[in-house]
Protein backbone atom coordinates (compact mmCIF):
# COMPACT_ATOMS: atom_id res chain seq x y z
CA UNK A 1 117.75 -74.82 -101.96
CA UNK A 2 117.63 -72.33 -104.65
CA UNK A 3 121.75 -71.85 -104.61
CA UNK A 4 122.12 -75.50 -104.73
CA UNK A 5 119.83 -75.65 -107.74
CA UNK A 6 121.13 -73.07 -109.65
CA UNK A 7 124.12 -74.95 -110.93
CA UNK A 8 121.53 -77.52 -112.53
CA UNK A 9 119.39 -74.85 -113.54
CA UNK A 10 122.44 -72.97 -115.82
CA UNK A 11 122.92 -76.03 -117.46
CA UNK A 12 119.12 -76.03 -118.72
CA UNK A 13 118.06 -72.84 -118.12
CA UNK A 14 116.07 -71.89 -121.52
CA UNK A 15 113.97 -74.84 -121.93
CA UNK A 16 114.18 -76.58 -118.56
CA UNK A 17 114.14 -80.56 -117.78
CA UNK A 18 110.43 -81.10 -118.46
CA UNK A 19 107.39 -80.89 -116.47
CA UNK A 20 107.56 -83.51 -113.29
CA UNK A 21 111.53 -84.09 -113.17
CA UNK A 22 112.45 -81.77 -110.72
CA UNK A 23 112.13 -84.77 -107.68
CA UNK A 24 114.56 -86.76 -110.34
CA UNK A 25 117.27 -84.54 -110.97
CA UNK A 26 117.80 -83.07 -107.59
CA UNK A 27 117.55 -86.85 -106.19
CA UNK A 28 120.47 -87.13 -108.35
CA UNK A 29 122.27 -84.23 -108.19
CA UNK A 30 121.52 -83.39 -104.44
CA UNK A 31 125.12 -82.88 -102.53
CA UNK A 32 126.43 -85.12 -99.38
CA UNK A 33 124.90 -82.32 -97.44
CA UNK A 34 121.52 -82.77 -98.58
CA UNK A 35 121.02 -86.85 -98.26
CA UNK A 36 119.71 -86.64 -95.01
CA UNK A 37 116.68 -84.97 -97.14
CA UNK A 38 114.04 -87.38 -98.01
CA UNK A 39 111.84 -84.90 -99.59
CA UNK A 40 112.52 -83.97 -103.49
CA UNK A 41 111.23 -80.61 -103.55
CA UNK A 42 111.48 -77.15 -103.89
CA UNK A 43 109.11 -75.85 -101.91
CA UNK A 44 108.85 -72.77 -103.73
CA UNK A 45 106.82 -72.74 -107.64
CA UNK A 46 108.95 -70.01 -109.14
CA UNK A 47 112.25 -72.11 -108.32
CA UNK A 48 110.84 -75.58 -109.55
CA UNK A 49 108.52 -74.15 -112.48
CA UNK A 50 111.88 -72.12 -113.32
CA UNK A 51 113.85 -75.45 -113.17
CA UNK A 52 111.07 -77.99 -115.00
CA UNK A 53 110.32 -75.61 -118.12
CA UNK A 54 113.04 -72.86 -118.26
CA UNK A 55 112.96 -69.10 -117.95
CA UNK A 56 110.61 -69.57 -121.30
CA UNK A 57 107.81 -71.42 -118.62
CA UNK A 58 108.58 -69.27 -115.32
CA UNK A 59 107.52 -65.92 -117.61
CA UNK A 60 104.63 -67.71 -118.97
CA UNK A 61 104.03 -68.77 -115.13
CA UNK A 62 103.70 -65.36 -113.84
CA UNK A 63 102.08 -63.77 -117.17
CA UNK A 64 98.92 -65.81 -116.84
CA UNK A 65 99.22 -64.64 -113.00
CA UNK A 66 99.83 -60.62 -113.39
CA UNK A 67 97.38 -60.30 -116.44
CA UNK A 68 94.26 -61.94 -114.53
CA UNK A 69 95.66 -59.39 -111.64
CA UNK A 70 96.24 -56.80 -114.07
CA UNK A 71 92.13 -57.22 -115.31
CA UNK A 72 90.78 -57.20 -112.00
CA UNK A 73 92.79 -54.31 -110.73
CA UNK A 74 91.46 -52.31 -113.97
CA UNK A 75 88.08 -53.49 -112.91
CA UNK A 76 88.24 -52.32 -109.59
CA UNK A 77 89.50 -49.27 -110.74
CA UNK A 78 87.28 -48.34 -113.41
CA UNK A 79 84.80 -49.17 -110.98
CA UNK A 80 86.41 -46.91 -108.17
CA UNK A 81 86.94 -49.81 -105.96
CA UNK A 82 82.58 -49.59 -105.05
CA UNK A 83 80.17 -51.44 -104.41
CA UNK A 84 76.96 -49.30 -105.81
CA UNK A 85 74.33 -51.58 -106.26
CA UNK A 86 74.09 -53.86 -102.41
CA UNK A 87 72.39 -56.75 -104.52
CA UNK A 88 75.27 -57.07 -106.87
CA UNK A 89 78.09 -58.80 -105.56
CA UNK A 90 80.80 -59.04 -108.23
CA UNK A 91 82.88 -56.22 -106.43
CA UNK A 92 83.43 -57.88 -103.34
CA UNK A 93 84.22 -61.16 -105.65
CA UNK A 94 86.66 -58.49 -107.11
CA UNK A 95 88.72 -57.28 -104.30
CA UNK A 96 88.75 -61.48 -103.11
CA UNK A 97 89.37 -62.30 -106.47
CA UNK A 98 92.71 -59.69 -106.28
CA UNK A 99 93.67 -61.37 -102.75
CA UNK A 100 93.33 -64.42 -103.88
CA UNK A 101 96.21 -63.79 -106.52
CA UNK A 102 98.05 -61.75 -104.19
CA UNK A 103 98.26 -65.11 -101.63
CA UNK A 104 98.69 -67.14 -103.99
CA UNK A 105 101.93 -65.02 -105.53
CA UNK A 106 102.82 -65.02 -102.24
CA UNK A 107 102.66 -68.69 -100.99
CA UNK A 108 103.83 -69.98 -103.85
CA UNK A 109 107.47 -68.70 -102.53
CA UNK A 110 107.04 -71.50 -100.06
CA UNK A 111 104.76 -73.83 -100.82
CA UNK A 112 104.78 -76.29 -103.40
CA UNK A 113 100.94 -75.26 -104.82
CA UNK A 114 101.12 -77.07 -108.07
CA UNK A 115 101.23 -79.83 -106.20
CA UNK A 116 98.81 -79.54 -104.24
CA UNK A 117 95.78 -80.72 -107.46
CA UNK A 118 92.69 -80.83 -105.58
CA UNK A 119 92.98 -77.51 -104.11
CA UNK A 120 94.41 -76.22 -107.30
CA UNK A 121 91.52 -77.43 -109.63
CA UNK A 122 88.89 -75.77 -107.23
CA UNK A 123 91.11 -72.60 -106.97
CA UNK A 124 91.43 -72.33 -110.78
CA UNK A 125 87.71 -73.33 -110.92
CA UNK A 126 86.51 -70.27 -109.18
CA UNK A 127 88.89 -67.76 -110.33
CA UNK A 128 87.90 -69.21 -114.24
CA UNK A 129 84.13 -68.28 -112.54
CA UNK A 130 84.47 -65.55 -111.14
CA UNK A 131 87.04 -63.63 -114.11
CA UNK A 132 84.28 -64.61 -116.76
CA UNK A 133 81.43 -63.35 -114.65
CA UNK A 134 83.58 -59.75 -114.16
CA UNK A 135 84.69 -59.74 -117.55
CA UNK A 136 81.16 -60.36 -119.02
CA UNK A 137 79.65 -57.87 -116.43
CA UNK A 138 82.16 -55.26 -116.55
């Protein structure tokens, strides 16, 4: 997919098409080879976030992404990766906190995730949680 995008993508590639018109374009741009393919999508974030809002809105993408990883790396660090006091959970939320990034960075190379709201919401909803409780605490 991602070679057969890339010639749209050059064409756009500061600003992107817009948010949602990734299933539009490729429907019609998508080569002889591809109609067989009823599905419109990437199946990776950092190809269709890349291709909906530029290279201006894939390193906005990942920046949210490797500063909240950034912050609870430092965390764990400054806090030598512990958990001192047994009643006092937030370093276990940590190091979940830091895998849940990590799979998500990771699935996202496959996966359409955006898409997938409900999950996404609750995701976001926890990690928003659980990075104000570490910040506040920390």
């Amino acid at each position: 997919m991602a070679n057969k995008v890339w010639p749209l993508f050059r064409q756009r590639w500061l600003l992107g098409y817009g948010w949602g018109s990734f299933p539009k374009v490729w429907a019609d741009n998508k080569d002889a080879g591809n109609i067989w393919d009823t599905t419109s999508e990437a199946h990776n974030d950092y190809i269709k976030v890349a291709f909906e809002s530029g290279i201006i809105g894939l390193i906005l993408f990942l920046w949210i992404f490797f500063s909240l990883l950034y912050q609870q790396i430092n965390f764990a660090v400054r806090n030598k990766w512990t958990n001192p006091v047994p009643e006092q959970a937030r370093y276990r939320v940590n190091i979940v906190f830091i895998a849940g990034i990590g799979i998500y960075l990771i699935l996202s190379l496959s996966d359409n995730m955006l898409r997938h709201t409900p999950m996404i919401w609750w995701m976001w909803a926890v990690w928003g949680g659980w990075s104000s409780k570490l910040k506040v605490e920390s």
